[in-house]
Protein backbone atom coordinates (compact mmCIF):
# COMPACT_ATOMS: atom_id res chain seq x y z
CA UNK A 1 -13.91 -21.69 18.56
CA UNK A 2 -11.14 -21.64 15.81
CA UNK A 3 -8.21 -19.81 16.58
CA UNK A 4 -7.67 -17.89 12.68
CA UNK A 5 -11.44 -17.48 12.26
CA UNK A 6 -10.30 -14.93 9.68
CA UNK A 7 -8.98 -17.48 7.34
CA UNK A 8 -11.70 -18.41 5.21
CA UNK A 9 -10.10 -21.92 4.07
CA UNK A 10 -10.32 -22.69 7.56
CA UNK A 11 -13.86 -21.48 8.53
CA UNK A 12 -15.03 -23.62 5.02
CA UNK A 13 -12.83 -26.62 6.42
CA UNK A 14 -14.34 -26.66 9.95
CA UNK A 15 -17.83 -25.88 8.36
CA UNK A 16 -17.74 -28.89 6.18
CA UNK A 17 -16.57 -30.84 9.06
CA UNK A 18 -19.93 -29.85 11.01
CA UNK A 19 -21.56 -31.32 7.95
CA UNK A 20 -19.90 -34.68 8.48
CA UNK A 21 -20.42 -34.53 11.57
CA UNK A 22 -24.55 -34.15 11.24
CA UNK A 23 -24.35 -36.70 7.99
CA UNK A 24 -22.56 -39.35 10.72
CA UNK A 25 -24.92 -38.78 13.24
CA UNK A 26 -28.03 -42.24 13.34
CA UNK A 27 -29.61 -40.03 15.91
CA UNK A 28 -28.10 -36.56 17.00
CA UNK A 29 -28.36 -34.99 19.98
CA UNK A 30 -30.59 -32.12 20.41
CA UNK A 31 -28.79 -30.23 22.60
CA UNK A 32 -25.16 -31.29 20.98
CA UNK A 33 -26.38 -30.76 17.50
CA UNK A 34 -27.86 -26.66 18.64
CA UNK A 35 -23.77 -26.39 20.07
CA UNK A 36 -22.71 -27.02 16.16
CA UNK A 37 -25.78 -25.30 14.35
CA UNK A 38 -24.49 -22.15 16.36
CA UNK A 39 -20.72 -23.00 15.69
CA UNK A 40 -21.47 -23.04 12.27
CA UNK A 41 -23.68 -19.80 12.14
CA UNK A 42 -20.72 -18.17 13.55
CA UNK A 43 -18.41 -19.35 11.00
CA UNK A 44 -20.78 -18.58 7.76
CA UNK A 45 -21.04 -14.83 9.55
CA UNK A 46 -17.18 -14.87 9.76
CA UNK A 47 -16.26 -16.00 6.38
CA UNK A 48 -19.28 -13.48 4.97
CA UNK A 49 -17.21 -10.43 6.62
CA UNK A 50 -14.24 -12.22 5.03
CA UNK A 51 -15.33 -12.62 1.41
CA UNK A 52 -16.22 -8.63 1.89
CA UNK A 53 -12.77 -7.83 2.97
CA UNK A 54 -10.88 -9.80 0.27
CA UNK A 55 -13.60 -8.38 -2.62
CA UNK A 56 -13.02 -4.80 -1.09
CA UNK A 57 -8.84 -6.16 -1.48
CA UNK A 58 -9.56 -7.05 -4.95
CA UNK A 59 -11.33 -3.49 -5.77
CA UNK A 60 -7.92 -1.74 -4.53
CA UNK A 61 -5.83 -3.67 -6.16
CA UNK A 62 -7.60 -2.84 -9.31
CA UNK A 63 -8.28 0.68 -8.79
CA UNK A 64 -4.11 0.70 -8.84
CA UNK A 65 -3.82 -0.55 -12.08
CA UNK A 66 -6.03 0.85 -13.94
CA UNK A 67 -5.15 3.71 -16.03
CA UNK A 68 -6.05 7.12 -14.93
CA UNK A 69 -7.60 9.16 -17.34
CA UNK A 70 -6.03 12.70 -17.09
């Protein structure tokens, strides 16, 4: 599995490398192609949580700069 599965340029990297990988594939292996289906079901969950994370981020950030009304 990827090492910084937290970095979501790297989860969308490996993920479109799975893609190749089934696009360069005359006939894929059943059992090899269920090992990257599942890689890649892993990642999408991963860089779900991430997006989450970073939009939850985002709403801090801009909860600080806003103006308070008092």
């Amino acid at each position: 599995m990827i090492k910084d599965a937290k970095n979501l340029n790297t989860n969308l990297k490996r993920l479109a490398e799975i893609t190749e990988w089934f696009d360069d594939q005359e006939e894929i292996d059943v059992e090899q192609g269920l090992e990257k289906v599942k890689e890649a079901v892993s990642l999408i969950k991963m860089s779900k949580e991430r997006l989450k994370e970073i939009e939850n981020e985002f709403e801090e950030i801009k909860k600080e700069i806003e103006p308070k009304d008092e």
